[in-house]
N, C-alpha and C. Protein backbone atom coordinates (compact mmCIF):
# COMPACT_ATOMS: atom_id res chain seq x y z
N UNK A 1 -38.42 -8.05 14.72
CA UNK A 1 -39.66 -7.55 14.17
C UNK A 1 -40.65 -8.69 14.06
N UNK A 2 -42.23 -8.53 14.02
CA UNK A 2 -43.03 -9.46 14.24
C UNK A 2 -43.83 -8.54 13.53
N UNK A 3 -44.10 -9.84 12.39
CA UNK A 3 -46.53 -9.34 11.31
C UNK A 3 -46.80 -10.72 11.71
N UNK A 4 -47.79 -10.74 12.52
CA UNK A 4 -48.71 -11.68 13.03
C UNK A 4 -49.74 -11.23 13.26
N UNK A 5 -50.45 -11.86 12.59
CA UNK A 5 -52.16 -11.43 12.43
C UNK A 5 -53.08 -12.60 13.09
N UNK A 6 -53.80 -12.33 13.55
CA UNK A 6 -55.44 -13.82 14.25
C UNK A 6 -56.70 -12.99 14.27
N UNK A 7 -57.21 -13.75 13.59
CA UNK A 7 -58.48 -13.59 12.99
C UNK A 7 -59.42 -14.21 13.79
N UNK A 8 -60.50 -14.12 14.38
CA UNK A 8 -61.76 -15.06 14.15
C UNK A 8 -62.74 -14.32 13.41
N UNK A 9 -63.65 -15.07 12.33
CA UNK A 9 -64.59 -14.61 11.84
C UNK A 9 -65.61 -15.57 11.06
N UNK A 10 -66.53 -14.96 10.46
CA UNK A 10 -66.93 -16.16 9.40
C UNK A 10 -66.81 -15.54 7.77
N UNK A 11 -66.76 -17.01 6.94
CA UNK A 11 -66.21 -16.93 5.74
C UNK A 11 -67.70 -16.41 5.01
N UNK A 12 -67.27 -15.28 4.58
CA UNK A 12 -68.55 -14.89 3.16
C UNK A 12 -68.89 -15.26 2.28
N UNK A 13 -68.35 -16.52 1.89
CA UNK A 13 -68.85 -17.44 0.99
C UNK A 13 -67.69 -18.46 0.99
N UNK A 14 -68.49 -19.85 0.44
CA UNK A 14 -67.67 -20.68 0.28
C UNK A 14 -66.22 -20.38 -0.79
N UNK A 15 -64.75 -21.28 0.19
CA UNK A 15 -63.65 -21.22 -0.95
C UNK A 15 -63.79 -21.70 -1.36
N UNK A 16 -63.16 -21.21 -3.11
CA UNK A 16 -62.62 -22.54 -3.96
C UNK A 16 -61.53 -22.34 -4.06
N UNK A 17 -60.40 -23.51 -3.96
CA UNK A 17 -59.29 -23.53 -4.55
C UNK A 17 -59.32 -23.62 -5.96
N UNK A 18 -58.11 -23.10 -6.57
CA UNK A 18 -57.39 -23.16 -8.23
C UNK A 18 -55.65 -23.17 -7.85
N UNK A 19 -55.52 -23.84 -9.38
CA UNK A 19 -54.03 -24.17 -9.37
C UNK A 19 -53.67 -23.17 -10.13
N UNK A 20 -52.53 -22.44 -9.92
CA UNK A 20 -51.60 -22.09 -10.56
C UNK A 20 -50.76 -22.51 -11.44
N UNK A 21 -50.48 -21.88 -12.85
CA UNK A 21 -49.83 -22.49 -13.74
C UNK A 21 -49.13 -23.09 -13.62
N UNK A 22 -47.73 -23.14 -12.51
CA UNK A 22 -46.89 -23.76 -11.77
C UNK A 22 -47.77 -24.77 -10.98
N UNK A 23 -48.80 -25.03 -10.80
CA UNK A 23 -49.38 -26.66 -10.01
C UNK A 23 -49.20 -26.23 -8.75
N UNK A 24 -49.43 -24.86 -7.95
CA UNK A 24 -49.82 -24.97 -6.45
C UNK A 24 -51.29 -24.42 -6.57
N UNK A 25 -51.58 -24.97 -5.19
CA UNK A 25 -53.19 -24.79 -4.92
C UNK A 25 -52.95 -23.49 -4.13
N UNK A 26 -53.78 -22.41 -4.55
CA UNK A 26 -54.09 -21.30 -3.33
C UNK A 26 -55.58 -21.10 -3.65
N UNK A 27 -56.16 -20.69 -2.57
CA UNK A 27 -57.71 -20.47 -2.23
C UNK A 27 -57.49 -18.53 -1.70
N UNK A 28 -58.12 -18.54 -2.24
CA UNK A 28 -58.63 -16.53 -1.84
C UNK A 28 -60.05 -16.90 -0.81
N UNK A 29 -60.35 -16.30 0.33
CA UNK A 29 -61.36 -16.13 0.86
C UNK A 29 -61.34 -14.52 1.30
N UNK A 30 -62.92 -14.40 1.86
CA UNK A 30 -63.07 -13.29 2.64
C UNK A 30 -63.68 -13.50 3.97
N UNK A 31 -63.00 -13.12 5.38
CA UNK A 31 -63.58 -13.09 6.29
C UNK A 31 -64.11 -12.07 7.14
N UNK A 32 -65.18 -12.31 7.21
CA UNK A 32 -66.25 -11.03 8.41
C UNK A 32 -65.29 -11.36 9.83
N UNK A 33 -65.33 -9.98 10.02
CA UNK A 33 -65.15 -9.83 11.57
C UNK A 33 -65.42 -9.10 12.53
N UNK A 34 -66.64 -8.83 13.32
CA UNK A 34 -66.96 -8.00 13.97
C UNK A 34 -66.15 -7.06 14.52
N UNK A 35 -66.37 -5.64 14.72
CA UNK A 35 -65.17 -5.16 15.27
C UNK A 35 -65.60 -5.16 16.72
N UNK A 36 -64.62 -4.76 17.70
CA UNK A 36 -64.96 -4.49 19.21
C UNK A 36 -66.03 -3.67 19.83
N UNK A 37 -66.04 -2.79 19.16
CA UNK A 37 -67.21 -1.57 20.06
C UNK A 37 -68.48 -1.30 18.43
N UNK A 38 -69.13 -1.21 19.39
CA UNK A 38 -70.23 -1.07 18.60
C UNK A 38 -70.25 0.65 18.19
N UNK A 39 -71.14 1.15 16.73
CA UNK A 39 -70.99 2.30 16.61
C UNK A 39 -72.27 3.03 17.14
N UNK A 40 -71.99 4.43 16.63
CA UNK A 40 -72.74 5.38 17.44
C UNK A 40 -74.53 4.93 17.13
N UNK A 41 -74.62 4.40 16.45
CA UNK A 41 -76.29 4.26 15.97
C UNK A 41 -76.25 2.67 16.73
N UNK A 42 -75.49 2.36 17.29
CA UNK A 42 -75.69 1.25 17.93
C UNK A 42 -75.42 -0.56 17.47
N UNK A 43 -75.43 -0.12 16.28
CA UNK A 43 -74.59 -1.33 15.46
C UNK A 43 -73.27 -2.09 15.88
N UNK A 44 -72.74 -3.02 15.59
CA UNK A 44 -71.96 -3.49 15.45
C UNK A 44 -71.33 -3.89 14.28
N UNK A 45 -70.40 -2.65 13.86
CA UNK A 45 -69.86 -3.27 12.33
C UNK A 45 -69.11 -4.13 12.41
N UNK A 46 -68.42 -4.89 10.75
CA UNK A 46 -67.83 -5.48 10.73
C UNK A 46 -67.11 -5.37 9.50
N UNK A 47 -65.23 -5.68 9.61
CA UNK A 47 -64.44 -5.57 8.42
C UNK A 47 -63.96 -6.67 7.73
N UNK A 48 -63.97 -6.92 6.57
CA UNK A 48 -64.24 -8.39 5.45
C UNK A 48 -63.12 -7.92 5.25
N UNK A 49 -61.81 -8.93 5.56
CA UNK A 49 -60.53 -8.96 5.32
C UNK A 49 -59.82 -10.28 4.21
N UNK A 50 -59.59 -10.07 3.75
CA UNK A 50 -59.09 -11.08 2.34
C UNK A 50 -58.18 -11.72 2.95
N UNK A 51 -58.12 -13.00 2.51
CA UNK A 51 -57.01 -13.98 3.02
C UNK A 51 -56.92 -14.99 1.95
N UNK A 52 -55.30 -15.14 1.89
CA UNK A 52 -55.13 -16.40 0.97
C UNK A 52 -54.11 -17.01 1.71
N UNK A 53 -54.79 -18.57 1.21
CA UNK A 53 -54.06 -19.56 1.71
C UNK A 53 -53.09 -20.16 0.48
N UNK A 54 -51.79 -21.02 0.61
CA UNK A 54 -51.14 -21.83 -0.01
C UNK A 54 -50.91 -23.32 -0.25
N UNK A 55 -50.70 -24.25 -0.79
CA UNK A 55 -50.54 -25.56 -0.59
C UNK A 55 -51.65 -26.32 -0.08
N UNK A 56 -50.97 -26.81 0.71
CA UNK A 56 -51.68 -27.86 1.71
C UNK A 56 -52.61 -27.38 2.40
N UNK A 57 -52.92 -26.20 2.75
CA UNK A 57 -53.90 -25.14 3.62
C UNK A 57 -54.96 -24.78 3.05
N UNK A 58 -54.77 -24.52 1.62
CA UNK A 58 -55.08 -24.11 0.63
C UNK A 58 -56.65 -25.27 0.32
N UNK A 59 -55.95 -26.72 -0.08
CA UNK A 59 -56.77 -27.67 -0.35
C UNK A 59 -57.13 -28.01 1.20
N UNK A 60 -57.35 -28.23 1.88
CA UNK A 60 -57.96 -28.09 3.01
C UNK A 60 -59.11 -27.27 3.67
N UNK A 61 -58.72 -26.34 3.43
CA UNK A 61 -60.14 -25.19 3.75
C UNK A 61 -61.10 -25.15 2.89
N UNK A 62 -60.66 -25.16 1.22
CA UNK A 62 -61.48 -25.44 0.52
C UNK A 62 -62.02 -27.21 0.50
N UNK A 63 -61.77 -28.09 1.05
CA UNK A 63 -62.28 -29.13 1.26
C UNK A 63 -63.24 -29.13 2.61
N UNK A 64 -63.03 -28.31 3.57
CA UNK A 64 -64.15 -28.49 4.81
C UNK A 64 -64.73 -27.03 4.96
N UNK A 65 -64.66 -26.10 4.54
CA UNK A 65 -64.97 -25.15 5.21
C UNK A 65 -66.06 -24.44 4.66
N UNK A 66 -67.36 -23.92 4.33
CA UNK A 66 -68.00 -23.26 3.89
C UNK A 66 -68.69 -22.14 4.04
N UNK A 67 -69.50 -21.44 3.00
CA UNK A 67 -69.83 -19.86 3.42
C UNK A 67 -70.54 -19.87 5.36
N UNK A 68 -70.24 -18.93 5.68
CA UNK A 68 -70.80 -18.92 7.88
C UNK A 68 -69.58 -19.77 8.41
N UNK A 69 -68.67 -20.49 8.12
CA UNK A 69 -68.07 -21.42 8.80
C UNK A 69 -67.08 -20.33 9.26
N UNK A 70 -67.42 -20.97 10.67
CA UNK A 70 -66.50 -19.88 11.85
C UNK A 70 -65.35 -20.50 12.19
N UNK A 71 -64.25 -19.53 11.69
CA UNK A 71 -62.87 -19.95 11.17
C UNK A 71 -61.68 -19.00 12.69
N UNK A 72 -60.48 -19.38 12.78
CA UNK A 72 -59.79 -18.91 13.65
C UNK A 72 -58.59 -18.90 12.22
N UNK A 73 -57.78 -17.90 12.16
CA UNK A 73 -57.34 -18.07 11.52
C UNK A 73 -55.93 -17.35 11.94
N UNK A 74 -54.50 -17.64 11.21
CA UNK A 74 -53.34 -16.72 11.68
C UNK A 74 -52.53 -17.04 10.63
N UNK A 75 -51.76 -15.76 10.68
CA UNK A 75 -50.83 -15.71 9.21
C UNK A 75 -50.04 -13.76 9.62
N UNK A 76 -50.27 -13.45 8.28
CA UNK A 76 -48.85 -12.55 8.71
C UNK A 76 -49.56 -11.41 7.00
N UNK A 77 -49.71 -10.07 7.59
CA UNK A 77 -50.14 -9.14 6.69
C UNK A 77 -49.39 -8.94 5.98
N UNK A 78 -49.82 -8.74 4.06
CA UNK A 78 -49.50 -8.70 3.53
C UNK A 78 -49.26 -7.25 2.38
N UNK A 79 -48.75 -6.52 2.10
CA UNK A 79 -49.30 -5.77 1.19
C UNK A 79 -48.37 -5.88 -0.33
N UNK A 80 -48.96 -5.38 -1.22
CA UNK A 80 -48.84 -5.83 -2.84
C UNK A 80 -49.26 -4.73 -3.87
N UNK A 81 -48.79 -4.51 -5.12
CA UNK A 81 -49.64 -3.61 -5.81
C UNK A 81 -48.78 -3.69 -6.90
N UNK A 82 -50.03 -3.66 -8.47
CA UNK A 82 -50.03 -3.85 -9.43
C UNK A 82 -50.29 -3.27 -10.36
N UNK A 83 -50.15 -3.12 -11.84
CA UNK A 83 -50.40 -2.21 -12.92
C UNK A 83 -51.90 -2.71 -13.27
N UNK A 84 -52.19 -1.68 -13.59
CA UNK A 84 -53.89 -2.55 -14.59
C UNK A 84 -54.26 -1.52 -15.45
N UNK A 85 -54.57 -1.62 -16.64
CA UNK A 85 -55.01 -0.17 -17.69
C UNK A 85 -54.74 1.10 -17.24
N UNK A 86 -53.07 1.04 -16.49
CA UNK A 86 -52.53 1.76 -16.63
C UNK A 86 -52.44 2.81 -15.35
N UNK A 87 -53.11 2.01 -14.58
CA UNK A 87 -52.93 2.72 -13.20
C UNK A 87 -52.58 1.37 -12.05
N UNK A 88 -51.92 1.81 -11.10
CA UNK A 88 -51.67 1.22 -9.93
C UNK A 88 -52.29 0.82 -8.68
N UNK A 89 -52.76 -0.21 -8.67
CA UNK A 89 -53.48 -0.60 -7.47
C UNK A 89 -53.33 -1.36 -6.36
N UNK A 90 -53.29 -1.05 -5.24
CA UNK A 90 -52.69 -1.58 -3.95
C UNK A 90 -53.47 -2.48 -3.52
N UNK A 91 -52.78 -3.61 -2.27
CA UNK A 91 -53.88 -4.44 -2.02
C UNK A 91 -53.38 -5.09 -0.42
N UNK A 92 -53.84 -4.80 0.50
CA UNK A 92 -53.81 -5.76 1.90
C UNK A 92 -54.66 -6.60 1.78
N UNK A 93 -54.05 -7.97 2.13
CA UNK A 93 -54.34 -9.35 2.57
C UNK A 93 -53.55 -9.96 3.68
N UNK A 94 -54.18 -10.81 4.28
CA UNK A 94 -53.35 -11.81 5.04
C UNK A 94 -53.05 -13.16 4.10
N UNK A 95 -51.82 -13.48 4.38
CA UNK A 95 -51.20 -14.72 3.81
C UNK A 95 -51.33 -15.92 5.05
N UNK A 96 -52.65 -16.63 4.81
CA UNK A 96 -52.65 -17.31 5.86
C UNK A 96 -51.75 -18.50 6.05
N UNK A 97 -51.40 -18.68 7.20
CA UNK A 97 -50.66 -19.60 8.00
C UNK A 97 -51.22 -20.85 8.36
N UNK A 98 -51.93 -20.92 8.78
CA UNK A 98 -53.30 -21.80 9.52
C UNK A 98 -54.44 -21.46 10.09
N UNK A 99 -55.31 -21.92 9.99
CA UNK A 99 -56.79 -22.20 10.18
C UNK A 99 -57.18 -23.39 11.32
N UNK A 100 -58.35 -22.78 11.94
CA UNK A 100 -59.04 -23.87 12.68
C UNK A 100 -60.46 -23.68 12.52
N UNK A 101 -61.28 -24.86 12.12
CA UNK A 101 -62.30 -24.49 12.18
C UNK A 101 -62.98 -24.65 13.48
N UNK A 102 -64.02 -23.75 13.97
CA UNK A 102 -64.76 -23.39 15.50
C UNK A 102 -65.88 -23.97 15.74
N UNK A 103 -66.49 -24.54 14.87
CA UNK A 103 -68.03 -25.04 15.10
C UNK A 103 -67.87 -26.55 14.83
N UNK A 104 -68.41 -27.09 15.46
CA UNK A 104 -68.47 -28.97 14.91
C UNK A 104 -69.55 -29.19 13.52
N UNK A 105 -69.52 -30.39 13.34
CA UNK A 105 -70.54 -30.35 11.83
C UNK A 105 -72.06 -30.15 12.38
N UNK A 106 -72.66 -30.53 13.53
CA UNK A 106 -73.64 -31.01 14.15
C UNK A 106 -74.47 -28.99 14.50
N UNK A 107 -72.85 -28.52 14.82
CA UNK A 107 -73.57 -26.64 14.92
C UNK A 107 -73.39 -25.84 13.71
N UNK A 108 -72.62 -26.75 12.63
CA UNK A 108 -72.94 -26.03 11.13
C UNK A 108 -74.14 -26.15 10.39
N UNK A 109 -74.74 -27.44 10.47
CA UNK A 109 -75.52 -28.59 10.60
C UNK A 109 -77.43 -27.29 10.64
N UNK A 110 -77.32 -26.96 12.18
CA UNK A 110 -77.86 -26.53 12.36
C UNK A 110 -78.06 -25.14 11.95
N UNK A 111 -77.07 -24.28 12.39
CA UNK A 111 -76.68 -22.71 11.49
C UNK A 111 -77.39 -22.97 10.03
N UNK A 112 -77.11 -24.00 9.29
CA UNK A 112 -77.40 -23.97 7.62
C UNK A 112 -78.93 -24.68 7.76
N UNK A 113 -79.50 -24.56 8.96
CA UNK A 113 -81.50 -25.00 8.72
C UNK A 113 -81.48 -26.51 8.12
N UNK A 114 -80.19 -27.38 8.05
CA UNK A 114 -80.53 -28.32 7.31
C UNK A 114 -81.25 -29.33 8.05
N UNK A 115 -80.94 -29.03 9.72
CA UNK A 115 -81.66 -30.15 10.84
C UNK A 115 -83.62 -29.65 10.69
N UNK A 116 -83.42 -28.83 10.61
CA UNK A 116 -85.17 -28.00 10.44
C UNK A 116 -86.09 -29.37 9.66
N UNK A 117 -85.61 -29.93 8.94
CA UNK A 117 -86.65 -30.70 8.60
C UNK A 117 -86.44 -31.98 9.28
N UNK A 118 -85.52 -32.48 10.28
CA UNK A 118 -85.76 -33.27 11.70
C UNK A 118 -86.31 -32.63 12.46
N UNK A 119 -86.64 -31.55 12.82
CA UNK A 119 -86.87 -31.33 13.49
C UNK A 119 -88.64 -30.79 13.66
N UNK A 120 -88.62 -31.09 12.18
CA UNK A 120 -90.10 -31.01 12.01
C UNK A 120 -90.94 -32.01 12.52
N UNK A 121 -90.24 -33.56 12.91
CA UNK A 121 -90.84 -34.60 12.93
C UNK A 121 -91.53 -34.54 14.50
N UNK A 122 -90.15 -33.92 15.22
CA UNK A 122 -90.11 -33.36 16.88
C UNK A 122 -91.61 -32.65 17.06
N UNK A 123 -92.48 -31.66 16.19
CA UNK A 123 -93.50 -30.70 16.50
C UNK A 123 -94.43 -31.65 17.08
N UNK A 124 -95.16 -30.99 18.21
CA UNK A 124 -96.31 -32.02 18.55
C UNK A 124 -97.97 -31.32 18.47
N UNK A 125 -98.66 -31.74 18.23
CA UNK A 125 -100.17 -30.88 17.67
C UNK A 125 -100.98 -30.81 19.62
N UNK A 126 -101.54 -30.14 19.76
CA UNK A 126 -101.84 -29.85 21.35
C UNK A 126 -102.52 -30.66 21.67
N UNK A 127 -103.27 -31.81 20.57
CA UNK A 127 -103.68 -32.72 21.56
C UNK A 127 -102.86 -34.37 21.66
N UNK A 128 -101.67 -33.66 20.94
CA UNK A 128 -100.59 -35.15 21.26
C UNK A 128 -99.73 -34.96 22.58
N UNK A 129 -99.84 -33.61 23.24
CA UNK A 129 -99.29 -33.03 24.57
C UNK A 129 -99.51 -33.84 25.59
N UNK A 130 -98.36 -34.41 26.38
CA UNK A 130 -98.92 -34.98 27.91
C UNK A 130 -99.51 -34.92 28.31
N UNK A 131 -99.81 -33.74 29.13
CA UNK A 131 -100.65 -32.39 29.86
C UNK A 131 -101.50 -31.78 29.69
């Protein structure tokens, strides 16, 4: 038998890791993922799938990765369910495995507008034009 899950998507907001009373690090994220076919009004939806990481994975993603950061991700589906004021509530996640991040800093860089004000310096007024 095989649960193997791969993801690409981007993260909906930045992780944070927290420790557990026991002293491990896990990070909860959510990732967008476009689905394959676009729908009837012509859209392209997309499903925000929960993922938690453990340990070492854990402090890692939450050390480089932030909200848009286009993530590859693989691990193995999870399902779970709990009491709460008295009713029962279910829950799918992926328990991630590993991560890669897809973009270099230089195309996060840019994605987050932070180059926009280099690049302001670049504008030229029409009579600083060669030509």
């Amino acid at each position: 038998m095989l649960n193997k899950v791969i993801l690409i998507g981007r993260l909906t907001a930045t992780p944070e890791m927290v420790k557990t009373p026991s002293d491990k690090n896990v990070t909860r994220c959510t990732v967008a993922v476009n689905r394959r076919f676009k729908s009837a009004s012509g859209e392209r939806d997309a499903d925000f799938v929960p993922v938690v990481f453990w340990g070492k994975q854990a402090d890692t993603l939450a050390s480089y990765a932030t909200k848009g950061s286009l993530l590859s991700i693989d691990g193995e589906l999870r399902t779970r369910r709990y009491e709460k004021d008295g009713q029962t509530h279910y829950v799918t996640e992926v328990l991630g495995h590993g991560f890669q991040l897809l973009e270099s800093r230089a195309q996060r860089a840019m994605r987050e507008n932070t180059v926009a004000d280099d690049l302001a310096d670049l504008v030229l007024e029409e009579e600083e034009l060669p030509f």
